[in-house]
Protein backbone atom coordinates (compact mmCIF):
# COMPACT_ATOMS: atom_id res chain seq x y z
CA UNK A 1 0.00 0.00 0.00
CA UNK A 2 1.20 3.54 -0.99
CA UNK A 3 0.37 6.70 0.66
CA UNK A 4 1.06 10.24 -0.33
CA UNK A 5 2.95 12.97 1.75
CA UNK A 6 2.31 15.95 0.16
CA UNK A 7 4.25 14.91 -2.66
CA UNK A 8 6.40 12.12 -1.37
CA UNK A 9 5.09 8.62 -1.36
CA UNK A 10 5.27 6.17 1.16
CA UNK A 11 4.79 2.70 2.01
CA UNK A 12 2.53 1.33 4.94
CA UNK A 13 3.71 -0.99 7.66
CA UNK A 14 2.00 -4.08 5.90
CA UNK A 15 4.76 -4.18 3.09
CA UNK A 16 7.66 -4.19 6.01
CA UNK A 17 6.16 -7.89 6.80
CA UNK A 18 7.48 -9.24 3.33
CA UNK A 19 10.97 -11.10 2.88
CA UNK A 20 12.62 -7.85 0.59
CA UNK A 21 11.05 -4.70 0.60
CA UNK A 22 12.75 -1.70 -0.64
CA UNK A 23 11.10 2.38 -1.25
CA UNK A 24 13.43 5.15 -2.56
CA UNK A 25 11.81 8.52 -1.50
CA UNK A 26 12.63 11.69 -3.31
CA UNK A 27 12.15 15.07 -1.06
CA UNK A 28 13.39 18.52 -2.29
CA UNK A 29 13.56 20.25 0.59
CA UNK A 30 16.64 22.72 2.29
CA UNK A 31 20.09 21.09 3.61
CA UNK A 32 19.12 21.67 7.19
CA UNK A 33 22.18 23.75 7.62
CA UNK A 34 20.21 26.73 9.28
CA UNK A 35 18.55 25.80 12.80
CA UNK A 36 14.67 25.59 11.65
CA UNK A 37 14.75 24.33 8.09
CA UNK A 38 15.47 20.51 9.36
CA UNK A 39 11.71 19.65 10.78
CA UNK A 40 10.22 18.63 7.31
CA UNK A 41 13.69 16.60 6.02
CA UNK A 42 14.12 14.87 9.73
CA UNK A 43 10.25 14.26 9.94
CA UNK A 44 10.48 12.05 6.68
CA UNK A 45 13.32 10.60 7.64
CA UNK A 46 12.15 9.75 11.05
CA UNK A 47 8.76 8.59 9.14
CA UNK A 48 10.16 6.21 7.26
CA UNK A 49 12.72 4.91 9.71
CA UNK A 50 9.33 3.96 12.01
CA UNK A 51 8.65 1.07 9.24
CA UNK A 52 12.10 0.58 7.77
CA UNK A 53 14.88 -0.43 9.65
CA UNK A 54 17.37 -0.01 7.81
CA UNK A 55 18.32 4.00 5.38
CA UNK A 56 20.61 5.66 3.31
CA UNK A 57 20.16 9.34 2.22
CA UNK A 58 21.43 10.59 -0.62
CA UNK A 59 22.26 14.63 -1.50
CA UNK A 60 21.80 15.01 -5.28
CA UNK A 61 23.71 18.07 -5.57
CA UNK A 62 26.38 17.76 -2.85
CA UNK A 63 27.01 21.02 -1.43
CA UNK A 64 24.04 22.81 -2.34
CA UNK A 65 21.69 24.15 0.18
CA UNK A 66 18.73 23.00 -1.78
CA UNK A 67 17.99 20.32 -2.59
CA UNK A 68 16.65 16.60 -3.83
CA UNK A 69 17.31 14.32 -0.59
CA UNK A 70 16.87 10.72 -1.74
CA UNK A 71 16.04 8.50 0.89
CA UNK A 72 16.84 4.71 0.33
CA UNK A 73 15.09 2.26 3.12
CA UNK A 74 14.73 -1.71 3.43
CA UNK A 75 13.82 -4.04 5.39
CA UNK A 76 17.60 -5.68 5.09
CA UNK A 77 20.69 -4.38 5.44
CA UNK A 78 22.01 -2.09 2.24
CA UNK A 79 25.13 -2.60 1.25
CA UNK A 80 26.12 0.23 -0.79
CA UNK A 81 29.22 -1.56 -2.02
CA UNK A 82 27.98 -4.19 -3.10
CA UNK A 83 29.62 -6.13 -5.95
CA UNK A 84 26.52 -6.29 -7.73
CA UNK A 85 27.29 -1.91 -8.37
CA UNK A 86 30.04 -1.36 -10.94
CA UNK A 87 32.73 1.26 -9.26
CA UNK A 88 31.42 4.32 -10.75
CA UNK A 89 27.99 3.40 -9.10
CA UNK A 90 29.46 2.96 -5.89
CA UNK A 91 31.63 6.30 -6.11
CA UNK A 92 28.29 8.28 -7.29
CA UNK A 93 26.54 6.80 -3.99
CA UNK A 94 29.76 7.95 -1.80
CA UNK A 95 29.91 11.28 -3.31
CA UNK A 96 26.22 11.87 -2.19
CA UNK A 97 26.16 10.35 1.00
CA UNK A 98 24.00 12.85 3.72
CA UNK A 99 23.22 12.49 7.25
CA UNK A 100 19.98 13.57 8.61
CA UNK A 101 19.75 15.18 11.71
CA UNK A 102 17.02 14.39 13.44
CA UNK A 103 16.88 16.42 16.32
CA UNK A 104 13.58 18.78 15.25
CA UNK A 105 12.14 15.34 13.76
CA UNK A 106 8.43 14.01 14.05
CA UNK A 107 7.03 10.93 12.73
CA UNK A 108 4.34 12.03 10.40
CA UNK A 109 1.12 10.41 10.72
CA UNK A 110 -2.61 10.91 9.66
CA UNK A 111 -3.54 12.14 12.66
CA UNK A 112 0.02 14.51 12.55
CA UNK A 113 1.38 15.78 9.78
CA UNK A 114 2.79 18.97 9.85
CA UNK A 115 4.70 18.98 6.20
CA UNK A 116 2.40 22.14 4.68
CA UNK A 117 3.54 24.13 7.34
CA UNK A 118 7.18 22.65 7.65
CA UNK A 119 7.23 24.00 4.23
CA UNK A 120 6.72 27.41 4.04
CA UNK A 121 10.31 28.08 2.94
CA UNK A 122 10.41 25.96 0.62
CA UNK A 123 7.49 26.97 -0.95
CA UNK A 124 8.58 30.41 -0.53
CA UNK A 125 11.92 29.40 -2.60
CA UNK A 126 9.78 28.24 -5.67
CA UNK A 127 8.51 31.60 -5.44
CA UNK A 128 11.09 33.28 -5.68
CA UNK A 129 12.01 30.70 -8.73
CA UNK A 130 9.10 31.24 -10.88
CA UNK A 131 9.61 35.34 -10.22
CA UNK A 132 13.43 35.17 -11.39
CA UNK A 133 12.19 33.35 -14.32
CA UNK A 134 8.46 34.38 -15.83
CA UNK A 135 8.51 37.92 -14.13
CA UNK A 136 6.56 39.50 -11.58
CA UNK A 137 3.89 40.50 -13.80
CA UNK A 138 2.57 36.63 -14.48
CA UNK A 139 2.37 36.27 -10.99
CA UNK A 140 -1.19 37.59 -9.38
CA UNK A 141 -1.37 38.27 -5.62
């Protein structure tokens, strides 16, 4: 079963239960460098650590502030050097390695979840995006 947080998808509980079960999650959000921009990144990682034992996050842009966090969870151990991955595989994952910090973290739930308003920088970044490149004028407020 697949449920949708704002935007990111995630698997239920009932999936953990089967022999291999692996979800990649994709969240743009901010690099949590600046104390209150972690709460959305940490909650999802803290989310998804609730059914999946075992996570690797991934920085697609290393160094940037924004950014596409991809989080890769299983039920088994991930062995990101595996000799199933050819070298250049294995160097792209190492290259992109990020730690979460989950110190402002929630686990989002239907009964809590926060994200919209977790979010508000990030949505106000778009902003700014589609201003820089359509113009002010498109844009009615």
């Amino acid at each position: 079963m697949v449920i949708e947080l704002s935007g990111t998808r995630m698997i239920t509980p009932f999936l953990w239960k089967q022999p291999l079960c692996l979800v990649v999650v994709n969240f743009c959000h901010h690099a949590c460098a600046s104390p209150g921009k972690s709460a959305a990144l940490s909650s999802v990682s803290k989310t998804i650590e609730q059914v999946f034992p075992h996570q690797s996050e991934f920085a697609a842009e290393p160094g940037e502030e924004y950014n596409d966090f991809i989080f890769l969870a299983c039920s088994r151990p991930i062995d990101l050097t595996s000799k199933a991955l050819l070298p250049e595989q294995v160097a792209w994952l190492q290259n992109r390695a990020f730690s979460v910090n989950k110190a402002q973290a929630v686990v989002l739930t239907d009964n809590l979840n926060p994200l919209e308003h977790m979010q508000i920088e990030k949505s106000e970044h778009y902003r700014h995006v589609l201003v820089d490149w359509f113009g002010a004028d498109l844009l009615v407020r």
